[in-house]
N, C-alpha and C. Protein backbone atom coordinates (compact mmCIF):
# COMPACT_ATOMS: atom_id res chain seq x y z
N UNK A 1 -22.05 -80.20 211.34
CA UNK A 1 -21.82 -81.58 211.70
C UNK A 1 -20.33 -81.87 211.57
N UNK A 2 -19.63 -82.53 212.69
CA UNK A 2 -18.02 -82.43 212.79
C UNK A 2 -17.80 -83.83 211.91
N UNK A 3 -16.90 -84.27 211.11
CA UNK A 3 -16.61 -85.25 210.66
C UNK A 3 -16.88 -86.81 210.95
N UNK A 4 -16.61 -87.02 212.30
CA UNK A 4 -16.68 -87.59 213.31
C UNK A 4 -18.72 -88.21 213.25
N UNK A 5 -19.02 -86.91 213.64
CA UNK A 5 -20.24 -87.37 213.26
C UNK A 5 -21.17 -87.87 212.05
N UNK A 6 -20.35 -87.42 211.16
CA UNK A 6 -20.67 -88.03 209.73
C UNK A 6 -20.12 -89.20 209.73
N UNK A 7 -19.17 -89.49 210.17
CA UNK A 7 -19.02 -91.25 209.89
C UNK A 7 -19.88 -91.93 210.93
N UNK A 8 -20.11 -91.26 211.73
CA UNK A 8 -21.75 -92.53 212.66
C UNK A 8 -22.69 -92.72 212.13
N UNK A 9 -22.80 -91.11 210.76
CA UNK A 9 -24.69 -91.40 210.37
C UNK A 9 -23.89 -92.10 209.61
N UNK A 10 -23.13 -92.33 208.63
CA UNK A 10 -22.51 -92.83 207.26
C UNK A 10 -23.00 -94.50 207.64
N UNK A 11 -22.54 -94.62 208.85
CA UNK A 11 -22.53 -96.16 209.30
C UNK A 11 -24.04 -96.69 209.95
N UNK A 12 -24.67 -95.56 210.25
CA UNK A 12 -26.49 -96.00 210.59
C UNK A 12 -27.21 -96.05 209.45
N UNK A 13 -26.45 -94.68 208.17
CA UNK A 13 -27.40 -95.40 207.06
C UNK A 13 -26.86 -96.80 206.29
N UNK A 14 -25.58 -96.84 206.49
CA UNK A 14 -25.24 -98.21 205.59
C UNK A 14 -26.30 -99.53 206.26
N UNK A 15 -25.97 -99.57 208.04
CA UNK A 15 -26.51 -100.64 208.76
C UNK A 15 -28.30 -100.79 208.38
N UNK A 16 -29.15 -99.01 208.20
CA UNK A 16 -30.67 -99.30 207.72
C UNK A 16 -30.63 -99.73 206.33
N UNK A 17 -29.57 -99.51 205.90
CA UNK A 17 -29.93 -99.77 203.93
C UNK A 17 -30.16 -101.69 204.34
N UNK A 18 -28.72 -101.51 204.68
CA UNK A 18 -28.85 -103.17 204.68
C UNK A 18 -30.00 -104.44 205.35
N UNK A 19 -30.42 -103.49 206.81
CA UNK A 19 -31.88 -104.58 207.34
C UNK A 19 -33.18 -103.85 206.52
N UNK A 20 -33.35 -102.77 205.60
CA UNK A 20 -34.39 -102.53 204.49
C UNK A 20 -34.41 -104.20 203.46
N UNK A 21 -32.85 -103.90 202.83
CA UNK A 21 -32.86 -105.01 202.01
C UNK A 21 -33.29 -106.58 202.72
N UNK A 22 -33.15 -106.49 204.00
CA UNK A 22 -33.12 -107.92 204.17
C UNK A 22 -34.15 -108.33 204.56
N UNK A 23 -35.29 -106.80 205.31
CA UNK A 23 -36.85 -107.06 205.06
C UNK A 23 -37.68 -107.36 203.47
N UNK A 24 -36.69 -106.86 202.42
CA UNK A 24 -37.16 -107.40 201.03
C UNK A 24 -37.74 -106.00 200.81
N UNK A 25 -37.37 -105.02 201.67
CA UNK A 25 -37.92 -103.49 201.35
C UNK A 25 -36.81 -102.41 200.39
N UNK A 26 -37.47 -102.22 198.96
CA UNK A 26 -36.60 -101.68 198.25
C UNK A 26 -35.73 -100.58 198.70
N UNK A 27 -34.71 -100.06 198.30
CA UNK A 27 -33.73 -99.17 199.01
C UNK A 27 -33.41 -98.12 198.01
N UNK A 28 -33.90 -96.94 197.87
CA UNK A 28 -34.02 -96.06 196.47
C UNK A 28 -33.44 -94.67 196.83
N UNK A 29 -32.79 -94.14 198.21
CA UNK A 29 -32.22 -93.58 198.90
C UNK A 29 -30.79 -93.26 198.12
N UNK A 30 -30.79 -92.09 197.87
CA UNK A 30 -28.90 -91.64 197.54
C UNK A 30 -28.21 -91.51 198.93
N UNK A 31 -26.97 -91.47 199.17
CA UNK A 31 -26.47 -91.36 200.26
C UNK A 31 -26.54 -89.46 200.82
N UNK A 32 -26.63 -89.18 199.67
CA UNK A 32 -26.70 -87.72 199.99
C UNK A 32 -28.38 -87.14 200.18
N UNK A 33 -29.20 -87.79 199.18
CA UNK A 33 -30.90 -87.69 200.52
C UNK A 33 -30.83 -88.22 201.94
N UNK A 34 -30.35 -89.28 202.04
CA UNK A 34 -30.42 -89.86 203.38
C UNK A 34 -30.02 -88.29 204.51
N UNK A 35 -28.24 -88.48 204.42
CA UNK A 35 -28.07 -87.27 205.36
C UNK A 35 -29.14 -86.03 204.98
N UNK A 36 -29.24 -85.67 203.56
CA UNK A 36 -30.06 -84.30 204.02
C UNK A 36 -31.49 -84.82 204.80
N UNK A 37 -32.16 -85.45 204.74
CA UNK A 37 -33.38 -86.13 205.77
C UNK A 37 -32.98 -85.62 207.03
N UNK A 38 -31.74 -86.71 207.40
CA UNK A 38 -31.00 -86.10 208.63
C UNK A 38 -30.39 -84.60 209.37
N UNK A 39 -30.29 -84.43 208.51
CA UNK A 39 -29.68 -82.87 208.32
C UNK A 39 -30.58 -81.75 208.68
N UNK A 40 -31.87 -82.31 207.94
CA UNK A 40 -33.03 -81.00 208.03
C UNK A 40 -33.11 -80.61 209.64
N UNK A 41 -33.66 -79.46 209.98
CA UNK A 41 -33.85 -79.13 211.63
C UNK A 41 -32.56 -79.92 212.07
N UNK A 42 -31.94 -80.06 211.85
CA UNK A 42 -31.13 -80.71 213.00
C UNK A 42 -31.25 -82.02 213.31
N UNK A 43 -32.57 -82.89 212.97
CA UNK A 43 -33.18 -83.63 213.42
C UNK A 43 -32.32 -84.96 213.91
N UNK A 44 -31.19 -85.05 213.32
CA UNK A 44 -29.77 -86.26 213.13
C UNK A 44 -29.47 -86.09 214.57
N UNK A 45 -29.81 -85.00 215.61
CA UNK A 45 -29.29 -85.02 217.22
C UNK A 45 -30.39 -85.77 218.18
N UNK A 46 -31.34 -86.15 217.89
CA UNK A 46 -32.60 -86.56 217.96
C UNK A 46 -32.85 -88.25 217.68
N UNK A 47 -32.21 -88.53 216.78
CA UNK A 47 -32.28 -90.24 216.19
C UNK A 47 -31.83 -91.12 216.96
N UNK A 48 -32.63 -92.01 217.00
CA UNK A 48 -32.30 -93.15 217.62
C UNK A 48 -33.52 -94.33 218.10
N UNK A 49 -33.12 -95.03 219.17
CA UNK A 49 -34.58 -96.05 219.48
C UNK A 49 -35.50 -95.80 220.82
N UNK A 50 -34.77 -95.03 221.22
CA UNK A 50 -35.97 -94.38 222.13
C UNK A 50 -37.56 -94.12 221.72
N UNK A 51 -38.25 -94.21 222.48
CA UNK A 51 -40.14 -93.59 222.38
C UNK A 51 -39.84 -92.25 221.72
N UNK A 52 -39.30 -91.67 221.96
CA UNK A 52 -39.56 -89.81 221.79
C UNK A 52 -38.28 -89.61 220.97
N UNK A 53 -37.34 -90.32 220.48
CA UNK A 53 -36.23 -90.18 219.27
C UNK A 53 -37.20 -90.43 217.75
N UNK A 54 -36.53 -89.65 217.09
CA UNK A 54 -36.77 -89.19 215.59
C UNK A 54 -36.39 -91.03 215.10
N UNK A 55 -37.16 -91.38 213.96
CA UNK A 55 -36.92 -92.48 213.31
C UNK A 55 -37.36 -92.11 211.73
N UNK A 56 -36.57 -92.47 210.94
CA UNK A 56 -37.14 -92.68 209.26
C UNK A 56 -37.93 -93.43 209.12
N UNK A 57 -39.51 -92.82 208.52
CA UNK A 57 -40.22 -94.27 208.42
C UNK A 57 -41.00 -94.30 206.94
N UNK A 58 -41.15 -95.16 206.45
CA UNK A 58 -42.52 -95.21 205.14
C UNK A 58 -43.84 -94.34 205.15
N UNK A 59 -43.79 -93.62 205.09
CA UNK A 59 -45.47 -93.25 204.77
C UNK A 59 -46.61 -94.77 204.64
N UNK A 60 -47.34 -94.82 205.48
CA UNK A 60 -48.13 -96.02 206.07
C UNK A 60 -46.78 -97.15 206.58
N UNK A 61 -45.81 -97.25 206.24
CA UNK A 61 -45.13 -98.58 206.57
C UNK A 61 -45.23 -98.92 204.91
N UNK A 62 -45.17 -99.04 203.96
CA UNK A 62 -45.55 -99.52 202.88
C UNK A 62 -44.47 -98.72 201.83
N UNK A 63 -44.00 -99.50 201.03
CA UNK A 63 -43.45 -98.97 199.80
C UNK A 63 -42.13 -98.67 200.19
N UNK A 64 -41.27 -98.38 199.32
CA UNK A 64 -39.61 -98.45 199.16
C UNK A 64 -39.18 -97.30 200.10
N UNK A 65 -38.03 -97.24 199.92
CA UNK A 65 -37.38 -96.05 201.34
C UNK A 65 -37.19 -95.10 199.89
N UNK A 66 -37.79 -94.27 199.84
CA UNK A 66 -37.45 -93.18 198.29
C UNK A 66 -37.56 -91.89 198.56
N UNK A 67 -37.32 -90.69 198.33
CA UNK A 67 -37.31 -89.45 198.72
C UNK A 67 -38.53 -88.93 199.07
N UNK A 68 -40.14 -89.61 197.97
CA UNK A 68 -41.35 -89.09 198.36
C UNK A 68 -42.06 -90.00 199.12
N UNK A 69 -41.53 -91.03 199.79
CA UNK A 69 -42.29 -92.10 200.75
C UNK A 69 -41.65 -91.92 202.05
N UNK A 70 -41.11 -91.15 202.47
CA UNK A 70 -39.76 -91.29 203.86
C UNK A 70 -40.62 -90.04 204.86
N UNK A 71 -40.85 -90.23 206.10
CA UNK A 71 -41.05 -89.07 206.77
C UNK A 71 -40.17 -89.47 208.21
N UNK A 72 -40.40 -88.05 209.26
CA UNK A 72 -39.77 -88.51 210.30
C UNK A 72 -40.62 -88.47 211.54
N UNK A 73 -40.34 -89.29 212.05
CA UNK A 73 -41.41 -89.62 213.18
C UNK A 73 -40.95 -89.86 214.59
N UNK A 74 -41.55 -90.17 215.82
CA UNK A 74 -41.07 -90.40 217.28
C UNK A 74 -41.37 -92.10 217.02
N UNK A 75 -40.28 -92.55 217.07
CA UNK A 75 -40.76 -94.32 217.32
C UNK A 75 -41.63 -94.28 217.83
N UNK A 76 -41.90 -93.67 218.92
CA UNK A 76 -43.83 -94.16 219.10
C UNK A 76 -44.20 -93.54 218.21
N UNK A 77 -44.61 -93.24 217.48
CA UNK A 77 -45.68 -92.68 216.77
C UNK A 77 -45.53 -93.99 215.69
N UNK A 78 -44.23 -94.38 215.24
CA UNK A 78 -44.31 -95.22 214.05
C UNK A 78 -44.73 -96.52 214.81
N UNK A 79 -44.36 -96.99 215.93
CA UNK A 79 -44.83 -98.58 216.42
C UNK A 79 -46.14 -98.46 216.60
N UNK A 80 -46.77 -97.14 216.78
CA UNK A 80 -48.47 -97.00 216.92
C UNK A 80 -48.76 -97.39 215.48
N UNK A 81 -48.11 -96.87 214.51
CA UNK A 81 -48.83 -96.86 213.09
C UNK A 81 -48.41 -99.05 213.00
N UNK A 82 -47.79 -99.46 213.15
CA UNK A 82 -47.04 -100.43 212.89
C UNK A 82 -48.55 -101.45 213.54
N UNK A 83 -48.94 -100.77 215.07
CA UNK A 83 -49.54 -102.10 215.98
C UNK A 83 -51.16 -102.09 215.08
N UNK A 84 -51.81 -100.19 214.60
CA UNK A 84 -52.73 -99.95 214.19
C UNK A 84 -53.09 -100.77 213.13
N UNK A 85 -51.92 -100.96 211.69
CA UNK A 85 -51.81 -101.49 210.89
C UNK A 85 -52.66 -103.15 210.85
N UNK A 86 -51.65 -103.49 212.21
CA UNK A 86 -51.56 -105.34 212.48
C UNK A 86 -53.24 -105.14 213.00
N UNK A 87 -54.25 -104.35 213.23
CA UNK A 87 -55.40 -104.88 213.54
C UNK A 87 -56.23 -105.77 212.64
């Protein structure tokens, strides 16, 4: 990962820490779990808001952003869990 690109994730995880907190969703994330999340497979070339881009999400949607609640998912897969939830 070239420098360059570390200051974009540096600045996507600051921007998710901060709308976590402002959903009232605890934030328990080191800055150095975050990138390795990112890091694993590669998966950080992949992220974003697209249907078929990689997203960080809660295990069910529920509980703090923490090393054993975090998985990675295709935004669709998490807005499916999100709409399933709202039934």
């Amino acid at each position: 990962m070239t420098t360059e690109e570390r200051k974009r994730l540096k600045k996507a995880m600051l921007a998710q820490r901060k709308r976590a907190r402002q959903r009232g969703i605890s934030w328990q994330l080191t800055e150095a779990e975050w990138f390795e999340f990112w890091e694993e497979d590669d998966r950080w070339r992949n992220r974003g808001t697209g249907a078929e881009n990689f997203v960080m999400s809660r295990k069910g949607d529920v509980g703090p952003y923490s090393i054993e609640n975090i998985v990675c998912q295709t935004q669709r897969a998490n807005g499916y869990e999100c709409r399933d939830r709202a039934k």
